[in-house]
N, C-alpha and C. Protein backbone atom coordinates (compact mmCIF):
# COMPACT_ATOMS: atom_id res chain seq x y z
N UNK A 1 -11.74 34.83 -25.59
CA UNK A 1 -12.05 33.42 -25.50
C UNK A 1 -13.25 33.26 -24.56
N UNK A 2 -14.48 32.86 -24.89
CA UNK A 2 -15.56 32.47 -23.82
C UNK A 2 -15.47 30.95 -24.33
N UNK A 3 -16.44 30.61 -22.64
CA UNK A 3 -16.57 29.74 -22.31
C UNK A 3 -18.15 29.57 -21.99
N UNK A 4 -18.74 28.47 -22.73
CA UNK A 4 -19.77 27.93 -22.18
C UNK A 4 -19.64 27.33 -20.78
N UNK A 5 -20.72 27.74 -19.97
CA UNK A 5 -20.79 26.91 -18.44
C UNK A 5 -22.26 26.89 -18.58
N UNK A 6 -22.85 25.66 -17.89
CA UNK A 6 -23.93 25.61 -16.79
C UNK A 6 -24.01 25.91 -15.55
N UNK A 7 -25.09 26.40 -15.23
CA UNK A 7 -25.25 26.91 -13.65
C UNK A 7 -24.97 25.61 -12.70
N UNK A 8 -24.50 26.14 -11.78
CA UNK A 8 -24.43 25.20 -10.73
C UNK A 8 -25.20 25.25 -9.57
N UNK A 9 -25.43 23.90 -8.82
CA UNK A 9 -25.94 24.70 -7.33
C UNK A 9 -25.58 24.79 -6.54
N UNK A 10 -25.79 25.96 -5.63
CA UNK A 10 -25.20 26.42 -4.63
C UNK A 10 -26.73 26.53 -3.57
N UNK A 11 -27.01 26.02 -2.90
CA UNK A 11 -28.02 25.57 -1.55
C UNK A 11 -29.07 25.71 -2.31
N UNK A 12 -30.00 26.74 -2.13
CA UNK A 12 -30.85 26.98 -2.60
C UNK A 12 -31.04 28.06 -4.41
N UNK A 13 -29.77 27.98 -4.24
CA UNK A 13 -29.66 29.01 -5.52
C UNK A 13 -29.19 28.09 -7.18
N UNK A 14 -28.96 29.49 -7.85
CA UNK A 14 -27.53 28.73 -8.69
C UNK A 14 -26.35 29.52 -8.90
N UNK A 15 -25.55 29.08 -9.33
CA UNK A 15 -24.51 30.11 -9.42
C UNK A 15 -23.45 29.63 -10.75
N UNK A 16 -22.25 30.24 -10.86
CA UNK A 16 -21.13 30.07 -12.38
C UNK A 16 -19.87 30.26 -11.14
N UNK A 17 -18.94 29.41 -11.96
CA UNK A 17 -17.62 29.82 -11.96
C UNK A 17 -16.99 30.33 -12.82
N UNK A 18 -16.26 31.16 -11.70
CA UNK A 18 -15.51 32.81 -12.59
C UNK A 18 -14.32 31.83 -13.09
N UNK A 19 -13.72 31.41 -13.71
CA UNK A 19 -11.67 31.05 -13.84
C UNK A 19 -10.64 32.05 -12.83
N UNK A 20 -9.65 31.60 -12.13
CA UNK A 20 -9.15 32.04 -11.44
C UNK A 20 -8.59 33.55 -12.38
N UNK A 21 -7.66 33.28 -13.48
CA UNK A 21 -7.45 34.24 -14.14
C UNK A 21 -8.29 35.49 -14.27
N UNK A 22 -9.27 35.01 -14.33
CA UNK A 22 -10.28 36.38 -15.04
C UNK A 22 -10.74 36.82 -13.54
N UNK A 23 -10.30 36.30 -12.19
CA UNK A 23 -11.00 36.92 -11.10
C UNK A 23 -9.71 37.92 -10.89
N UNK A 24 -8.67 37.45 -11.29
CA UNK A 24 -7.25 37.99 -10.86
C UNK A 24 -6.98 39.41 -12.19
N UNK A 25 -7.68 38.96 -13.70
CA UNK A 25 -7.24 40.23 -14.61
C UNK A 25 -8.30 40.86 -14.16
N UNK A 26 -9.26 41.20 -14.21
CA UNK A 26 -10.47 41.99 -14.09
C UNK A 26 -10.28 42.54 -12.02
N UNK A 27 -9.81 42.28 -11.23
CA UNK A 27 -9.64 42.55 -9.85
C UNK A 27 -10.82 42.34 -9.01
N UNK A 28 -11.14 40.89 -8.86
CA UNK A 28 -12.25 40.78 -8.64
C UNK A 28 -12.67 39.74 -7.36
N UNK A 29 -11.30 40.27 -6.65
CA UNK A 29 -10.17 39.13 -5.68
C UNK A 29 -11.51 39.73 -4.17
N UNK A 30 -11.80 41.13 -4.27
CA UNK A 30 -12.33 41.71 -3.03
C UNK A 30 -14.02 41.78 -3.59
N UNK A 31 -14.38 41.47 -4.50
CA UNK A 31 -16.17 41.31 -4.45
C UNK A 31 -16.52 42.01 -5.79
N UNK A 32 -17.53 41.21 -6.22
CA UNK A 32 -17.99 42.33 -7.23
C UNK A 32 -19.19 42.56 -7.40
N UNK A 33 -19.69 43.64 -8.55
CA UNK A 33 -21.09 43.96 -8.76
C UNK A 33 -21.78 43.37 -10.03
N UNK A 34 -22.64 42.62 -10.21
CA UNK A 34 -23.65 42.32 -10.79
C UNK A 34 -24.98 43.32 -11.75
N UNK A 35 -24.62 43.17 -12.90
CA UNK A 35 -25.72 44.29 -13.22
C UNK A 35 -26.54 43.54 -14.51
N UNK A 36 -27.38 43.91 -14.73
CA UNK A 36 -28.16 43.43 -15.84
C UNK A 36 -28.00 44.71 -16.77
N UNK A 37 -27.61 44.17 -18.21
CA UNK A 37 -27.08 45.13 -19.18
C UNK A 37 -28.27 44.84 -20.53
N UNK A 38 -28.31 44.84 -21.53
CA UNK A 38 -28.93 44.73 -22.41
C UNK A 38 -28.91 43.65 -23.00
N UNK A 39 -27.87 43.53 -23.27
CA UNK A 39 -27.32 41.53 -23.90
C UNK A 39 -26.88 41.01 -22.72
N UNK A 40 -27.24 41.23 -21.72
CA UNK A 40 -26.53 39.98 -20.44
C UNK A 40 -26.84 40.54 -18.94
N UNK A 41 -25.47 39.67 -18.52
CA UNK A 41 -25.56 40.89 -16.99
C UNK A 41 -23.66 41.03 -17.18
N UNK A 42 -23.53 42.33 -16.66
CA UNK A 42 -21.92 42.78 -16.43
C UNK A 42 -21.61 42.64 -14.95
N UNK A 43 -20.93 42.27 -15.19
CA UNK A 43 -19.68 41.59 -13.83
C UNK A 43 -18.69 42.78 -13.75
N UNK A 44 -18.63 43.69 -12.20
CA UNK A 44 -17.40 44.61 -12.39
C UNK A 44 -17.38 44.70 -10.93
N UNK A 45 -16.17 44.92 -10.34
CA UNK A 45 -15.20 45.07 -8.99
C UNK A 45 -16.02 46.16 -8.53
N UNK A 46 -16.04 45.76 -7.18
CA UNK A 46 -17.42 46.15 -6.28
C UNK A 46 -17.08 47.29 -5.73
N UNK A 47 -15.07 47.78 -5.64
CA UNK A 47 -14.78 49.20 -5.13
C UNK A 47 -13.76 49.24 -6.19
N UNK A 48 -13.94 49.64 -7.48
CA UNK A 48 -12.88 50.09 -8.31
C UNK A 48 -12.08 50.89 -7.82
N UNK A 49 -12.22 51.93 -7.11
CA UNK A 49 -11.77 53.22 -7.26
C UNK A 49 -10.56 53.27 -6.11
N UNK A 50 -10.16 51.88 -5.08
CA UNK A 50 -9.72 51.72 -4.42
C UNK A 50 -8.65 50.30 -4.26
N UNK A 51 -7.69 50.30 -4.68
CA UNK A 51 -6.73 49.41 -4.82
C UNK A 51 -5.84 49.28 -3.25
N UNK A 52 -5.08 47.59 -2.80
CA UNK A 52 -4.67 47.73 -1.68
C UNK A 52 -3.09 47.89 -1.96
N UNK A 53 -2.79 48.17 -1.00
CA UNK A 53 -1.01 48.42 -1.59
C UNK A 53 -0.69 47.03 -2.23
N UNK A 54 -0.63 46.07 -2.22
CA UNK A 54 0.08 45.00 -2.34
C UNK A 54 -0.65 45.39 -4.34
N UNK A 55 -1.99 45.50 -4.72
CA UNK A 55 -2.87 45.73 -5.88
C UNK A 55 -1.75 46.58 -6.73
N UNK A 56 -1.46 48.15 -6.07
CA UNK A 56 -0.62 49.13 -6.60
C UNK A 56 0.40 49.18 -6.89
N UNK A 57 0.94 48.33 -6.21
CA UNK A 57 2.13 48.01 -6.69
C UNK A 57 2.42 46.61 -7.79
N UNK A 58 1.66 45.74 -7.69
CA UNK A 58 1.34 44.74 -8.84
C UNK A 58 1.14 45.72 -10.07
N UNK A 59 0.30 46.69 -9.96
CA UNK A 59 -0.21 46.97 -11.11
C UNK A 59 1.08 47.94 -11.63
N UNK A 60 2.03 48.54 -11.03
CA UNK A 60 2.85 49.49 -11.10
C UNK A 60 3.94 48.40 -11.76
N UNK A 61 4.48 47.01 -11.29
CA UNK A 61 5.71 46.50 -11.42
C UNK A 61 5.13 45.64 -12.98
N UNK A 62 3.86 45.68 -13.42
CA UNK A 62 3.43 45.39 -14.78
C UNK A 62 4.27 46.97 -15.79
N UNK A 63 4.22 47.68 -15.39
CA UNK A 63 5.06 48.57 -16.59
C UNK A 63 6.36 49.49 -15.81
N UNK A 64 6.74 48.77 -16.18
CA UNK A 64 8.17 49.57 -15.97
C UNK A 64 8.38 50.95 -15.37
N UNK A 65 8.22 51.88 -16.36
CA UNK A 65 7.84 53.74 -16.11
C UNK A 65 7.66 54.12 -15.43
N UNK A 66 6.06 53.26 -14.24
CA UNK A 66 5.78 53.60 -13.27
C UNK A 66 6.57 52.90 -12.30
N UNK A 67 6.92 51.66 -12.37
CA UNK A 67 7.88 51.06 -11.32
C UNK A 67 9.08 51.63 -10.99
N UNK A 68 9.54 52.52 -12.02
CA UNK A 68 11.00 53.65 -12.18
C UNK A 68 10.64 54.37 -10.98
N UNK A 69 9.32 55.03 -11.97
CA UNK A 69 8.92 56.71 -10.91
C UNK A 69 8.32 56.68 -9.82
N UNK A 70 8.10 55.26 -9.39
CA UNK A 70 7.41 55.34 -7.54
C UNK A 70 8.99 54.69 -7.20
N UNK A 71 9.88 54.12 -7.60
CA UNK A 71 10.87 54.15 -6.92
C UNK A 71 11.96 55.19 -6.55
N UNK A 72 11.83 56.30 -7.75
CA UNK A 72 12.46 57.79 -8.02
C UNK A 72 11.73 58.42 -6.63
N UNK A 73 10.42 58.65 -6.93
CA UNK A 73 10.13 59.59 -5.96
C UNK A 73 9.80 58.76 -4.64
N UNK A 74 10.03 57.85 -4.24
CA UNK A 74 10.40 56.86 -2.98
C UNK A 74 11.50 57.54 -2.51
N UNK A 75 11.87 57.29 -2.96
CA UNK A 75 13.76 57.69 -2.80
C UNK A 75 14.15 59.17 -2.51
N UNK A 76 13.45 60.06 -3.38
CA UNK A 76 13.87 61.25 -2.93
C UNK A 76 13.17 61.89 -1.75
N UNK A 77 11.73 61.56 -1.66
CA UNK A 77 11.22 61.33 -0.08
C UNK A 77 12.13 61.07 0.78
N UNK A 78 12.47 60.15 1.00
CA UNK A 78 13.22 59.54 2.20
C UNK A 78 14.33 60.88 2.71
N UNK A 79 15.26 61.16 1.77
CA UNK A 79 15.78 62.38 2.33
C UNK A 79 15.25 63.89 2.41
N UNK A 80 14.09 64.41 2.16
CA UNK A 80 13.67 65.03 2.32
C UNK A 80 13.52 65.70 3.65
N UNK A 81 14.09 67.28 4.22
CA UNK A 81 14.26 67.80 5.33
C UNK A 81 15.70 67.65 6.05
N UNK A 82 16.26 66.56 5.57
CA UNK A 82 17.36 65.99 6.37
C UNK A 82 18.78 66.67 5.78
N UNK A 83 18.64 67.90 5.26
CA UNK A 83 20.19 68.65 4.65
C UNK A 83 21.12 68.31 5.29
N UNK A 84 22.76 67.72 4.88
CA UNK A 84 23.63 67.66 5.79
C UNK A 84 23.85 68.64 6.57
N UNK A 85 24.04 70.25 6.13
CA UNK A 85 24.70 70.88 7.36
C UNK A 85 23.27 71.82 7.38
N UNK A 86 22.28 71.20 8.66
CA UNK A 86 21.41 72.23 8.83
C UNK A 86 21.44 73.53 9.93
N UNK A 87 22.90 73.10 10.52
CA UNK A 87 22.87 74.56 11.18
C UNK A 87 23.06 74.67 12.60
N UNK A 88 22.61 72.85 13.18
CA UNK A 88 22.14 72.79 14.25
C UNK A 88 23.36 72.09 15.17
């Protein structure tokens, strides 16, 4: 679905509004990059490669599988080292 917009102004400039949605699907909450492409300019998240916990786990509790297996291996962490009878 696009949307026609006009530029707006912003002091001396102009600028667009993003829709909240598309700042929130695309992750675009911490800054993004600007590029001039061939048919336009591309809009993309300024540190992809780095999500904050609160991000990782959003993105984890969207599919199930992974929400299982970071809670599986959560869990078996936690007791890890701690054998009942270690001896001591």
């Amino acid at each position: 679905m696009s949307q026609v917009q006009k530029p707006i102004r912003i002091g001396n400039s102009k600028g667009a509004r993003i829709p909240a949605h598309l700042i929130r699907s695309y992750h675009l909450e911490r800054g993004f990059v600007m590029k001039p492409v061939q048919d336009g300019i591309l809009i993309a998240p300024a540190d992809s490669s780095k999500l904050t916990l609160e991000e990782s786990f959003a993105a984890m509790a969207l599919d199930r599988t992974d929400l299982k297996n970071a809670r599986e291996w959560a869990e078996a962490g936690l007791t890890d080292g701690l054998e009942e009878d270690s001896g001591f």
